[in-house]
Structures are given as structure tokens and as C-alpha cells.
PDB file of N, CA and C in Angstrom:
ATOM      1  N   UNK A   1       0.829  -1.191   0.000  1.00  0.00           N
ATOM      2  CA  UNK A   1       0.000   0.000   0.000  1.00  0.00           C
ATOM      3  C   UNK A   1       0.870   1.250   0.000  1.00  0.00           C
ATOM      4  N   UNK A   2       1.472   1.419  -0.958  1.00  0.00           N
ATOM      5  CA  UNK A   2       2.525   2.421  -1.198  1.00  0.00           C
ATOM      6  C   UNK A   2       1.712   3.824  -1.291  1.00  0.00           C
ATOM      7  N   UNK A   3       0.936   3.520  -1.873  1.00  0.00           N
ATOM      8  CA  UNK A   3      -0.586   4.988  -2.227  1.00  0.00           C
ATOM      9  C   UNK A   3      -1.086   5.089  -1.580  1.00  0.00           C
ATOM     10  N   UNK A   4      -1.005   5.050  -0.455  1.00  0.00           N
ATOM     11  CA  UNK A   4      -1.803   5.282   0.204  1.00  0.00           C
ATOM     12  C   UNK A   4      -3.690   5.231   0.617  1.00  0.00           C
ATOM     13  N   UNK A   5      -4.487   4.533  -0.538  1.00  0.00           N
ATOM     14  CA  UNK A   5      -5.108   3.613  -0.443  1.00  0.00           C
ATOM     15  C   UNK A   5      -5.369   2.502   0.629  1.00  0.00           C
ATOM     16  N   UNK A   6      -6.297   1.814   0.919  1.00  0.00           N
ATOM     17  CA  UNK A   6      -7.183   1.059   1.685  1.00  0.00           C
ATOM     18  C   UNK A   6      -8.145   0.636   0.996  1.00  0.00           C
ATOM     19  N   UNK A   7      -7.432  -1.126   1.431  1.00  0.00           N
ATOM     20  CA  UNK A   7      -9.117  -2.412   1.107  1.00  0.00           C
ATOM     21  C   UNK A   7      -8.727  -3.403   1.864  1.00  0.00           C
ATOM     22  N   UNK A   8     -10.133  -3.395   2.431  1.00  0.00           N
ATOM     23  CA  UNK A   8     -10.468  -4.436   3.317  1.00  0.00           C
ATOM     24  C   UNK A   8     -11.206  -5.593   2.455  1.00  0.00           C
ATOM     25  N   UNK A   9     -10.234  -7.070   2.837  1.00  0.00           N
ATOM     26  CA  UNK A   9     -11.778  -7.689   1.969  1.00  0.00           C
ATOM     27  C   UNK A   9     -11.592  -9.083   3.200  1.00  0.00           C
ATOM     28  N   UNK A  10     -12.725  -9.218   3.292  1.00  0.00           N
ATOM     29  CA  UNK A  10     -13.353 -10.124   3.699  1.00  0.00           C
ATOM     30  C   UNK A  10     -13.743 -11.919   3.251  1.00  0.00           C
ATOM     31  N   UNK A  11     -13.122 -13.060   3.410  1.00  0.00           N
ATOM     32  CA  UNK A  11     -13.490 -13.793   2.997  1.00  0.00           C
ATOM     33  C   UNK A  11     -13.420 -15.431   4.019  1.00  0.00           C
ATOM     34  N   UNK A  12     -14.163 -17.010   3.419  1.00  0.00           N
ATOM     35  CA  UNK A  12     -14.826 -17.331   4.193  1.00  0.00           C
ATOM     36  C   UNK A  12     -13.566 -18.939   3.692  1.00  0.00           C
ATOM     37  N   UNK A  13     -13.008 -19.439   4.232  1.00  0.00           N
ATOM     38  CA  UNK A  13     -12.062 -20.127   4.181  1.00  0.00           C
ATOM     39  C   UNK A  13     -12.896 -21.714   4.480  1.00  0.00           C
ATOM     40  N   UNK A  14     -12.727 -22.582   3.720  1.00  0.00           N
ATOM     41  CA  UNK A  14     -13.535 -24.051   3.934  1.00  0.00           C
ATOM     42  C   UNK A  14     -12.204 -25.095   4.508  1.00  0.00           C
ATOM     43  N   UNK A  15     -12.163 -25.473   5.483  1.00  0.00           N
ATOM     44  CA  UNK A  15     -11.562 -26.458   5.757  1.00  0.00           C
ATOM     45  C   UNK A  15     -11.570 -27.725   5.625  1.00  0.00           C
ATOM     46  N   UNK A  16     -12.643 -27.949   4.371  1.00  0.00           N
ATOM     47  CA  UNK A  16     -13.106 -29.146   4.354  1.00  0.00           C
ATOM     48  C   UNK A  16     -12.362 -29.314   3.088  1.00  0.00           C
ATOM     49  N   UNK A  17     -12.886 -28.193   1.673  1.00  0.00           N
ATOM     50  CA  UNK A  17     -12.150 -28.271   0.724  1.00  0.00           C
ATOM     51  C   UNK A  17     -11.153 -27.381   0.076  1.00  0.00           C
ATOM     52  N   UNK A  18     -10.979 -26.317   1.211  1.00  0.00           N
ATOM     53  CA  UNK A  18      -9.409 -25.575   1.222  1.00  0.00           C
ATOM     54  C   UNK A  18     -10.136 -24.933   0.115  1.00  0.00           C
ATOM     55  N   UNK A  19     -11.647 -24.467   0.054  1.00  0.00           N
ATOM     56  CA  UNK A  19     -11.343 -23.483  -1.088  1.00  0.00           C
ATOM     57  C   UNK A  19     -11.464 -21.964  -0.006  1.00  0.00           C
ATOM     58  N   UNK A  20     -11.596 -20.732  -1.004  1.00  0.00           N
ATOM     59  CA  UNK A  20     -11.822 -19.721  -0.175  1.00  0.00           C
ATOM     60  C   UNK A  20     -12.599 -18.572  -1.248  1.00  0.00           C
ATOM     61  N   UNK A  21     -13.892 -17.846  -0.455  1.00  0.00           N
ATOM     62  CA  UNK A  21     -14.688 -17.334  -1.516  1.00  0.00           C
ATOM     63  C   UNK A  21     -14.985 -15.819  -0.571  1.00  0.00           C
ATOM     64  N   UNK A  22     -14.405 -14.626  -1.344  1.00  0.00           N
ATOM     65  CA  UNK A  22     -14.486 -13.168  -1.038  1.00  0.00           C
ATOM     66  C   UNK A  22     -16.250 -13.422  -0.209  1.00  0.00           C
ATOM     67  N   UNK A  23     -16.464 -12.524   0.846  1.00  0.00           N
ATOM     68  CA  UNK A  23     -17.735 -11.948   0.970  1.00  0.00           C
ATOM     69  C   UNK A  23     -18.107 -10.618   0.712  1.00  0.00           C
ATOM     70  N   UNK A  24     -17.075  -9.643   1.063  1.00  0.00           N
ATOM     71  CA  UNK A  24     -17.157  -8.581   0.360  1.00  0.00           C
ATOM     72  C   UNK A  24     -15.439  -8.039   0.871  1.00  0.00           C
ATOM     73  N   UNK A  25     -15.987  -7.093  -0.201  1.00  0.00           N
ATOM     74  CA  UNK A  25     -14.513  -5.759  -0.187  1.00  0.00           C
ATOM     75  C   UNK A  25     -14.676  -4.597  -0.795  1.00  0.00           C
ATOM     76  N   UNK A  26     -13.996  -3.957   0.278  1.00  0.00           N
ATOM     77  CA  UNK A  26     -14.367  -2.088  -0.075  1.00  0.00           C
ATOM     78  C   UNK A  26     -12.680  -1.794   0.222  1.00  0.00           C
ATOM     79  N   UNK A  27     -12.923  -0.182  -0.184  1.00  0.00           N
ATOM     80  CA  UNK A  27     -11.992   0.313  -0.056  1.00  0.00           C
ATOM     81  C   UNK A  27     -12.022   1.400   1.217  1.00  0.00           C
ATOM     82  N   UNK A  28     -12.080   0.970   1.808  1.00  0.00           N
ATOM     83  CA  UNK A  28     -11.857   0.980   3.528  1.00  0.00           C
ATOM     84  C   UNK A  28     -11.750   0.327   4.518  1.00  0.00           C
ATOM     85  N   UNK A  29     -11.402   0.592   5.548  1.00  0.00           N
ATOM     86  CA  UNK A  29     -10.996  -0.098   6.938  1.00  0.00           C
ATOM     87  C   UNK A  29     -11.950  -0.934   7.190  1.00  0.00           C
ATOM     88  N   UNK A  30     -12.111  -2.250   7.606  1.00  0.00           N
ATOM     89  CA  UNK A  30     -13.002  -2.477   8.742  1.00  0.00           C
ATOM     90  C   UNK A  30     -12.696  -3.876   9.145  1.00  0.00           C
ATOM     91  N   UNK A  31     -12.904  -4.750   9.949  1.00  0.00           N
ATOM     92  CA  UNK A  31     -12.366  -5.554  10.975  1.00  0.00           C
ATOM     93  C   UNK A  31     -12.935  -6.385  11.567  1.00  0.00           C
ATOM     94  N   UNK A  32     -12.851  -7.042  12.662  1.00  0.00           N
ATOM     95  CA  UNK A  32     -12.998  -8.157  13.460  1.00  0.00           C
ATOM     96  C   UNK A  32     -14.848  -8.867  13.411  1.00  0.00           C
ATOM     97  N   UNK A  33     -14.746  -9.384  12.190  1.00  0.00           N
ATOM     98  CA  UNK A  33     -15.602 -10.466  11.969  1.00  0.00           C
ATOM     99  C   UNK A  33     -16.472 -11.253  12.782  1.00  0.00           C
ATOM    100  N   UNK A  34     -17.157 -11.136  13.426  1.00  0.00           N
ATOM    101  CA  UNK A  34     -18.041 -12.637  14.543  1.00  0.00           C
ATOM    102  C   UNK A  34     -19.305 -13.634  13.449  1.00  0.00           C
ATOM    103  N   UNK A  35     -19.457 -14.182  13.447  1.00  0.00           N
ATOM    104  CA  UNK A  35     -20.408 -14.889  13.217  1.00  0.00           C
ATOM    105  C   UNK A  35     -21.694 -14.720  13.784  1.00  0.00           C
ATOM    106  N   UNK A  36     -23.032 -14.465  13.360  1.00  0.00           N
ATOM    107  CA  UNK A  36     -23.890 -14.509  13.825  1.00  0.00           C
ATOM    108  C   UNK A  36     -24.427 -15.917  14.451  1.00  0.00           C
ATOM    109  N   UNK A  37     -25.336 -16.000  15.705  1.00  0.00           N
ATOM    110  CA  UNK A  37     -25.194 -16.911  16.234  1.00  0.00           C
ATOM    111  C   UNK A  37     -25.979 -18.028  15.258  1.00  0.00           C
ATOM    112  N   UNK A  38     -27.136 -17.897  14.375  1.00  0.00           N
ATOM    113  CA  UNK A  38     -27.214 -18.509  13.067  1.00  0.00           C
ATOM    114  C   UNK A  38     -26.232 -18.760  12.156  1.00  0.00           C
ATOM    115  N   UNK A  39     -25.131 -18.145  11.897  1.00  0.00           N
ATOM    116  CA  UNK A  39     -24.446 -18.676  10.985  1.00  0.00           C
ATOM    117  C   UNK A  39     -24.637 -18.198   9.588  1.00  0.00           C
ATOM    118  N   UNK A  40     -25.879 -16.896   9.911  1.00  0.00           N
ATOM    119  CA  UNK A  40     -26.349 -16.707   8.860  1.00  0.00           C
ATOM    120  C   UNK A  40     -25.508 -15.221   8.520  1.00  0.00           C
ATOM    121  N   UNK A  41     -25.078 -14.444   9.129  1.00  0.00           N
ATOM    122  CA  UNK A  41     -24.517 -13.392   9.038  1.00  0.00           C
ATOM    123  C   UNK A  41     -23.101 -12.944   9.493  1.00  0.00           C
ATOM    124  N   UNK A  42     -22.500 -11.957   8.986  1.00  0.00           N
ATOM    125  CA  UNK A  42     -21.175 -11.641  10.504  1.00  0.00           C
ATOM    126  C   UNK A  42     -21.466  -9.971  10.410  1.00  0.00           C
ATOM    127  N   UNK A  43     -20.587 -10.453  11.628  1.00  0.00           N
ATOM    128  CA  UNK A  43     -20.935  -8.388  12.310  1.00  0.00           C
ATOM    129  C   UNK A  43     -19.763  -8.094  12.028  1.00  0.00           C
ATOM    130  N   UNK A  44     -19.035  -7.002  11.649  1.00  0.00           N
ATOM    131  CA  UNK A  44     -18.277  -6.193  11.477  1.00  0.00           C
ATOM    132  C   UNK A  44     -17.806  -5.201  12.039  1.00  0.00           C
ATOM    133  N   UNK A  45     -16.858  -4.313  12.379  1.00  0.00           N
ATOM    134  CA  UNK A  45     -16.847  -2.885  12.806  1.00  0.00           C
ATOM    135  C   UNK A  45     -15.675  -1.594  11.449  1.00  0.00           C
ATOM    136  N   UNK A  46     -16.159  -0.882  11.382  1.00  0.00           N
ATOM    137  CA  UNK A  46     -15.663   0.262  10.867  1.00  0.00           C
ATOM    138  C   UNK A  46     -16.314   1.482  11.220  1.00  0.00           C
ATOM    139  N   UNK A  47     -14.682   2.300  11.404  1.00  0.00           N
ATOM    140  CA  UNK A  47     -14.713   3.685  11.766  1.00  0.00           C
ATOM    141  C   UNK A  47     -15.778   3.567  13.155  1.00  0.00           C
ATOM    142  N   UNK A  48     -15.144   2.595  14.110  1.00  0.00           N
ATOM    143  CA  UNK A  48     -16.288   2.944  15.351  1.00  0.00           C
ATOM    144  C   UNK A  48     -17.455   2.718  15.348  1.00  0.00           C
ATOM    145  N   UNK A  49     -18.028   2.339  13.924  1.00  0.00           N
ATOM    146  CA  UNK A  49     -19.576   1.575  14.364  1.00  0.00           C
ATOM    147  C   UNK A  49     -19.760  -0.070  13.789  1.00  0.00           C
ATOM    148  N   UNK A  50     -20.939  -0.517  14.283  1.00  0.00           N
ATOM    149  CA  UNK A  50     -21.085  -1.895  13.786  1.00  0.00           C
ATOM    150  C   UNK A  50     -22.413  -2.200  12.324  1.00  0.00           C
ATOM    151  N   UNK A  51     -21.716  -3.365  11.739  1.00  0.00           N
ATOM    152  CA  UNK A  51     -22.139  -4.000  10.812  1.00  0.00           C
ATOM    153  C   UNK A  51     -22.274  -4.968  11.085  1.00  0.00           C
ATOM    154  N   UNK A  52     -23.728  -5.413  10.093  1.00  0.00           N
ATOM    155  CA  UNK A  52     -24.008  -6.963   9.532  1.00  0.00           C
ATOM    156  C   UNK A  52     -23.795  -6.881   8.493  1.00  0.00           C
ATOM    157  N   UNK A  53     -23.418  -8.060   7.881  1.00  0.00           N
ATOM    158  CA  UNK A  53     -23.010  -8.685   6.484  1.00  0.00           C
ATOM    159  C   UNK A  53     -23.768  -9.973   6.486  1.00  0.00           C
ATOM    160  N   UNK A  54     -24.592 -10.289   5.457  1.00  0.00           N
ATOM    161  CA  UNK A  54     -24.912 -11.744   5.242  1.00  0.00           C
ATOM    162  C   UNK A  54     -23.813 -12.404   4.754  1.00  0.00           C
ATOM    163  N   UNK A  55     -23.103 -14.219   4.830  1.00  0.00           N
ATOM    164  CA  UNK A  55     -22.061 -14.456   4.812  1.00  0.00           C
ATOM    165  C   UNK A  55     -22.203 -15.319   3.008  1.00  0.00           C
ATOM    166  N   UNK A  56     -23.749 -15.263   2.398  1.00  0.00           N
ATOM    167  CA  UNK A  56     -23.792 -15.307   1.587  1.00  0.00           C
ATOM    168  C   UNK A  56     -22.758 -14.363   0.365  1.00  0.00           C
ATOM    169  N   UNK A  57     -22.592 -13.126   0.727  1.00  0.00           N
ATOM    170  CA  UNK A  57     -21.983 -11.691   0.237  1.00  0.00           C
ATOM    171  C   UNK A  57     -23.423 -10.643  -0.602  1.00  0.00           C
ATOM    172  N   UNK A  58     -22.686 -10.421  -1.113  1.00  0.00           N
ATOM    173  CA  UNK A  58     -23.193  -9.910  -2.690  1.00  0.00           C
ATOM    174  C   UNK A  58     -24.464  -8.723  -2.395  1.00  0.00           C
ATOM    175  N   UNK A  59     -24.373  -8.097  -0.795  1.00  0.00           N
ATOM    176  CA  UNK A  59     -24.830  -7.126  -0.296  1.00  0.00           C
ATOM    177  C   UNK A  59     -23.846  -5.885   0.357  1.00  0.00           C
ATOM    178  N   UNK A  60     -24.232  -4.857   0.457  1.00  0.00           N
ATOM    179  CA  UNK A  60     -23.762  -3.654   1.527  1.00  0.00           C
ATOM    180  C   UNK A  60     -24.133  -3.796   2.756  1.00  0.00           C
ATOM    181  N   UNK A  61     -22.652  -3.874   3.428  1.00  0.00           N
ATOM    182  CA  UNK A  61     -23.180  -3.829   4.922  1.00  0.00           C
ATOM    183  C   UNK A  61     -24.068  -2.849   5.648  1.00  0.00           C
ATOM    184  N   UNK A  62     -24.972  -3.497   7.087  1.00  0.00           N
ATOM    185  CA  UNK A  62     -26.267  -2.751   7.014  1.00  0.00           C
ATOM    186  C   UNK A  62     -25.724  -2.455   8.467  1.00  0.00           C
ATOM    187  N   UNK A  63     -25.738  -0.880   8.485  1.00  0.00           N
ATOM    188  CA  UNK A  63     -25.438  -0.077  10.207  1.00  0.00           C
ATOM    189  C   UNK A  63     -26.446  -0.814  11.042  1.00  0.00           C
ATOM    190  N   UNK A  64     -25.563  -1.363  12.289  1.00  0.00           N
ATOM    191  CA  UNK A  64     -26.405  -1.802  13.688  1.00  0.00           C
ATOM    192  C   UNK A  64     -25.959  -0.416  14.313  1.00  0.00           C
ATOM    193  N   UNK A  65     -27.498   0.116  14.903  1.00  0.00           N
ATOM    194  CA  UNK A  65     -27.780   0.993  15.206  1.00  0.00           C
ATOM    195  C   UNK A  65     -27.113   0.981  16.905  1.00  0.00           C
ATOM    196  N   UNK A  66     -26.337   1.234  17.207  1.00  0.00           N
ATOM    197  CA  UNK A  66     -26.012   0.855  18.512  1.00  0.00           C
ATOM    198  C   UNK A  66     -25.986   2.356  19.454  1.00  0.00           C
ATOM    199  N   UNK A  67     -27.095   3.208  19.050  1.00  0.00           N
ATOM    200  CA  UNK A  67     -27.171   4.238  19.773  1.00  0.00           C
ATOM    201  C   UNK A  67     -26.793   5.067  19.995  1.00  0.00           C
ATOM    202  N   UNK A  68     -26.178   5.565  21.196  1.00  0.00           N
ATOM    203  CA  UNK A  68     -25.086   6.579  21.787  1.00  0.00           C
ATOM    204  C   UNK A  68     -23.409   5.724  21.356  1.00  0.00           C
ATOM    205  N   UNK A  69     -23.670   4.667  21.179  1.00  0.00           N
ATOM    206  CA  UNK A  69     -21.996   4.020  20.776  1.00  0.00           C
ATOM    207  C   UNK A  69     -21.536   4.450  19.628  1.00  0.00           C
ATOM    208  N   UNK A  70     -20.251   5.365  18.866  1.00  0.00           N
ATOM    209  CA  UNK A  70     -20.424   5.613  17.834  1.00  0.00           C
ATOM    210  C   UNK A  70     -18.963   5.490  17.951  1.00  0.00           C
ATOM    211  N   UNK A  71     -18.030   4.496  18.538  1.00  0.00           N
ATOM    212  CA  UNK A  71     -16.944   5.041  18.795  1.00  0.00           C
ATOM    213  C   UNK A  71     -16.437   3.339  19.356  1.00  0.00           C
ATOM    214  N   UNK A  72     -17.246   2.421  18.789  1.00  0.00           N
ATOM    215  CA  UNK A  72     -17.118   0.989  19.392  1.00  0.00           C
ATOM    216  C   UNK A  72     -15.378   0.554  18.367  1.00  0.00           C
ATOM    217  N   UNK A  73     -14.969   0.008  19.422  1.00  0.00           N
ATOM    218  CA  UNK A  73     -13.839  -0.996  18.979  1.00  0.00           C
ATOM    219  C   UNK A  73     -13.802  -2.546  18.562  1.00  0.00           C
ATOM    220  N   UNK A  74     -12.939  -2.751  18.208  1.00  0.00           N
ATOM    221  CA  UNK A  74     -12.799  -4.417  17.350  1.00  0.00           C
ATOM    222  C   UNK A  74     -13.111  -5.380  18.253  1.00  0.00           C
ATOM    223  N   UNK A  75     -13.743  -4.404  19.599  1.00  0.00           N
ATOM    224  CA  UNK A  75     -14.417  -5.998  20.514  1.00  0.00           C
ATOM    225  C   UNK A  75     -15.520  -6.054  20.805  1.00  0.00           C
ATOM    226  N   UNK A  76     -16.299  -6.931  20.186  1.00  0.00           N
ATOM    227  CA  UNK A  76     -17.315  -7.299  20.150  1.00  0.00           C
ATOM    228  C   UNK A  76     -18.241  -8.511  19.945  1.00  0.00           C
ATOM    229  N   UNK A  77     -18.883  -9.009  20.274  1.00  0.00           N
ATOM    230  CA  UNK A  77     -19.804 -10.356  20.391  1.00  0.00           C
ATOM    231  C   UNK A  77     -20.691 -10.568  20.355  1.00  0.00           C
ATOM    232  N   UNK A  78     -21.979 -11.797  19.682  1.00  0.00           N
ATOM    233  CA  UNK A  78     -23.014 -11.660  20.551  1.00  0.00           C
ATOM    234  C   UNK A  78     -23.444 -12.513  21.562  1.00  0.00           C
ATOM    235  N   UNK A  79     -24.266 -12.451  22.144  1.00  0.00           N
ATOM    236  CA  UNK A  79     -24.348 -13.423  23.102  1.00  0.00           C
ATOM    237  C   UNK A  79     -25.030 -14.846  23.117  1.00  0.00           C
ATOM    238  N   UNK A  80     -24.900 -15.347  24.403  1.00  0.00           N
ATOM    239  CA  UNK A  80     -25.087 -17.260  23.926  1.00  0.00           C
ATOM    240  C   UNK A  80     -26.419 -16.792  22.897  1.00  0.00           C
ATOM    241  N   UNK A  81     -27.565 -16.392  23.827  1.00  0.00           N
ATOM    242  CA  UNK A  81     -29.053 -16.537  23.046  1.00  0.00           C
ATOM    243  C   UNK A  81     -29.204 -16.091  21.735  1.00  0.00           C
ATOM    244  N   UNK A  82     -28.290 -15.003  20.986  1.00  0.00           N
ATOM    245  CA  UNK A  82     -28.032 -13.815  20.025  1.00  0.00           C
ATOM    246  C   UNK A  82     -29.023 -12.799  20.281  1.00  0.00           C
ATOM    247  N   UNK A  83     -29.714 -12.753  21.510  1.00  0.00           N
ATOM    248  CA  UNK A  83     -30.608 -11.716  21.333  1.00  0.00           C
ATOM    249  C   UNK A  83     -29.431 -10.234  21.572  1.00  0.00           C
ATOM    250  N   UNK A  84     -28.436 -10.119  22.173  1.00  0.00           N
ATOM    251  CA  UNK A  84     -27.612  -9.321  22.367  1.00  0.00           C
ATOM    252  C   UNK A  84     -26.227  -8.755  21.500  1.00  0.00           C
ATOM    253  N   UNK A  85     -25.884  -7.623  21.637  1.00  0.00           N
ATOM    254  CA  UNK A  85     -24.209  -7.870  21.069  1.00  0.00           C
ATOM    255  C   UNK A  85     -23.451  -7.193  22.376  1.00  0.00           C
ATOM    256  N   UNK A  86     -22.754  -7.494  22.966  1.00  0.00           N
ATOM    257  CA  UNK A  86     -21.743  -6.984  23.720  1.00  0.00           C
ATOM    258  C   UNK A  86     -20.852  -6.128  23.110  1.00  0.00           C
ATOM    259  N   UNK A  87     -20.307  -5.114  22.760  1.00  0.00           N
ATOM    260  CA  UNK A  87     -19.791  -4.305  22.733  1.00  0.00           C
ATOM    261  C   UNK A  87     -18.955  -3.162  23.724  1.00  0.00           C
ATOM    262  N   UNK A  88     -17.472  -3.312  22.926  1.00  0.00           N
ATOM    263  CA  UNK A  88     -16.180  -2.452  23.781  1.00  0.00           C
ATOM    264  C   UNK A  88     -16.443  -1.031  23.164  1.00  0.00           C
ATOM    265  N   UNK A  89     -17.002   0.325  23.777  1.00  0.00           N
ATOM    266  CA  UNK A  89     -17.628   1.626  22.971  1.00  0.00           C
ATOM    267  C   UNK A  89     -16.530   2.606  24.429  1.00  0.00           C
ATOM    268  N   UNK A  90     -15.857   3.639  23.729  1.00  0.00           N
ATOM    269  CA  UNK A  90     -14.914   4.348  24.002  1.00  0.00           C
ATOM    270  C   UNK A  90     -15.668   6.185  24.111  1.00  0.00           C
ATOM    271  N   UNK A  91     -17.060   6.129  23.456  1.00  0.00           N
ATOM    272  CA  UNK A  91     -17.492   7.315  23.233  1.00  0.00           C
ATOM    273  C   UNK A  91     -17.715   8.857  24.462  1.00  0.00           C
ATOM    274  N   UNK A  92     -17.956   7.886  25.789  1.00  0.00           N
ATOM    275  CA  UNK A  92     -17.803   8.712  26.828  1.00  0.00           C
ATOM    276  C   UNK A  92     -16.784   8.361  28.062  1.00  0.00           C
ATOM    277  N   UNK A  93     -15.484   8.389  27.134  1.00  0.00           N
ATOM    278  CA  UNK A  93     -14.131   8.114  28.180  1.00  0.00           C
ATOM    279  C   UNK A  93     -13.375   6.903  27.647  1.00  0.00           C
ATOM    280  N   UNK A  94     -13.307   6.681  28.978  1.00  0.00           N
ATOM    281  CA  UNK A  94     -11.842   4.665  28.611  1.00  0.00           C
ATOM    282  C   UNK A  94     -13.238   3.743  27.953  1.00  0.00           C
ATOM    283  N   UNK A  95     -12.493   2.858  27.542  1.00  0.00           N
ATOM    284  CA  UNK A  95     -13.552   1.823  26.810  1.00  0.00           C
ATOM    285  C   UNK A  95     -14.489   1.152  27.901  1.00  0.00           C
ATOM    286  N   UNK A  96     -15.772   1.192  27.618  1.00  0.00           N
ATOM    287  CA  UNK A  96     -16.272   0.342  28.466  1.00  0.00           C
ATOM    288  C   UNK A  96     -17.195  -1.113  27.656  1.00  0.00           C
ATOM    289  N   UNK A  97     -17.681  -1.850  28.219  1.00  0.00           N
ATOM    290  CA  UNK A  97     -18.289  -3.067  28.390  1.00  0.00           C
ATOM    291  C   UNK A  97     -19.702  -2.610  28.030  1.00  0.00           C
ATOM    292  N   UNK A  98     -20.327  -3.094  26.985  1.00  0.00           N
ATOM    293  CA  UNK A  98     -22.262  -2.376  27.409  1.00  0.00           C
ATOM    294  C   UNK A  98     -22.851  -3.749  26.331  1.00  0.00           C
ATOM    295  N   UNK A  99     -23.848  -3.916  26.423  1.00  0.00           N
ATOM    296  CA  UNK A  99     -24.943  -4.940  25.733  1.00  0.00           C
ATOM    297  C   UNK A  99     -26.187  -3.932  25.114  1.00  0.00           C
ATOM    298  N   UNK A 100     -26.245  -4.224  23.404  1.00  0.00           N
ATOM    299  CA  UNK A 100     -27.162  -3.492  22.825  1.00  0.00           C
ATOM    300  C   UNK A 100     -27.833  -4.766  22.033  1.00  0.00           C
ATOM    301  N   UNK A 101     -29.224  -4.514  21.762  1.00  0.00           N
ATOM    302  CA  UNK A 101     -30.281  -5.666  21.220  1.00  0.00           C
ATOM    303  C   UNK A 101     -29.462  -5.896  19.988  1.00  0.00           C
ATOM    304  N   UNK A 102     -29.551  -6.837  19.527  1.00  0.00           N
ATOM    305  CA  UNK A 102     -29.176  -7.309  18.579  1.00  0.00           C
ATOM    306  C   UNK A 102     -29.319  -6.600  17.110  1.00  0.00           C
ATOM    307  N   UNK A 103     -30.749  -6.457  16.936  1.00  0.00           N
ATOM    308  CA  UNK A 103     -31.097  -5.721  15.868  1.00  0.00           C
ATOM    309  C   UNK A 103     -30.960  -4.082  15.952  1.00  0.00           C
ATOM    310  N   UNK A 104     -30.372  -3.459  17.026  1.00  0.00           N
ATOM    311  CA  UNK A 104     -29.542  -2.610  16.970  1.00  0.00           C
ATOM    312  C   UNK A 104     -30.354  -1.310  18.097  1.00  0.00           C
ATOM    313  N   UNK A 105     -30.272  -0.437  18.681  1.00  0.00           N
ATOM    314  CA  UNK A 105     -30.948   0.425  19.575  1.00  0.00           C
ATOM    315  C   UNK A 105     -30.166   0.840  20.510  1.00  0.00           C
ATOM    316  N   UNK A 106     -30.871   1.379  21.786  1.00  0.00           N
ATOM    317  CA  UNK A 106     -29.968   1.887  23.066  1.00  0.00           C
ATOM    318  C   UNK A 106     -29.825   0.635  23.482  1.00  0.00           C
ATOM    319  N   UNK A 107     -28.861   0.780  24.798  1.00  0.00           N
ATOM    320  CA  UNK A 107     -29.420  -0.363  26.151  1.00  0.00           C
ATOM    321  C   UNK A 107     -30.484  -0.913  26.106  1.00  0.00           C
ATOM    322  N   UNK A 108     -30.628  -1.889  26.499  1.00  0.00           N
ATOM    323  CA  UNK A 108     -32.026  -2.456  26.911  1.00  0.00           C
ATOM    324  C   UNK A 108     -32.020  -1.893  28.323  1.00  0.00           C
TER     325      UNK A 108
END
């Protein structure tokens, strides 16, 4: 990356038959992948907020609305049930710990 340019791409590695198939890629930052607890999606983060991606691809990632968090870091999860995501959000001070609904909002 001599140009200073940025791409992130994303892709889904088979250990069964060692193949490997892009889900998406842009030309920007973004990071630490989870799996939805279906299997059907992954969450993402860029520039401090969160994404879903279906792991099918061949969509734009869709903003999880995570409220007052606008400032979340590469740690993040959801929880056993998936009704939750745990989220590391830095927006008012040191990073803290908080749980937002899944499909995206304040606190519960």
C-alpha cells in the first residue's frame, strides 16, 4: 500500500475443501468479523460503528444501530441466546463493556 489507499476484503475459508470465496470488499478499513449466532450473518466494525453482512456476500453492509456508541472498537460479540451484542464503545471516556439488542438500539 505504497498509495496510500485502503481495502479491506473479507473472505470465508472451507476447511473441508481448502477453497476460499471473497464476501465482500471495499476500499476501507473495517475488521474483526463474529459470526452470527445462526451462521447466517457476521458483524463487522468500521470507523467505530457496527455491521451486519450476510455471509452469503453480494450485499452492503447494514449499520447496527447501537445508539449513543459511535466510537465501538474491534471488541465485540453476541451473546449465547443472540438476542444481544456486547460491545467495547470508548465514546464517553476509557472503553467500556455495554450490551445493545441485537437488531440494533440503546441499552435495553
Amino acid at each position: 500500500m505504497t498509495d496510500g489507499r485502503v481495502e479491506s476484503s473479507l473472505e470465508i475459508f472451507s476447511l473441508a475443501d481448502r477453497s476460499r470465496r471473497v464476501v465482500y470488499r471495499a476500499q476501507r478499513h473495517f475488521e474483526a468479523p463474529n459470526w452470527s449466532r445462526d451462521g447466517q450473518s457476521l458483524l463487522i466494525n468500521s470507523a467505530g460503528r457496527l455491521y451486519t453482512l450476510p455471509v452469503t456476500g453480494g450485499a452492503e453492509p447494514r449499520l447496527v444501530d447501537c445508539g449513543f456508541a459511535v466510537r465501538c472498537n474491534n471488541d465485540h460479540g453476541y451473546s449465547p441466546d443472540g438476542r444481544q451484542i456486547a460491545i467495547s464503545d470508548e465514546t464517553h471516556g476509557p472503553p467500556r463493556i455495554y450490551l445493545v439488542p441485537t437488531e440494533g438500539g440503546d441499552r435495553p
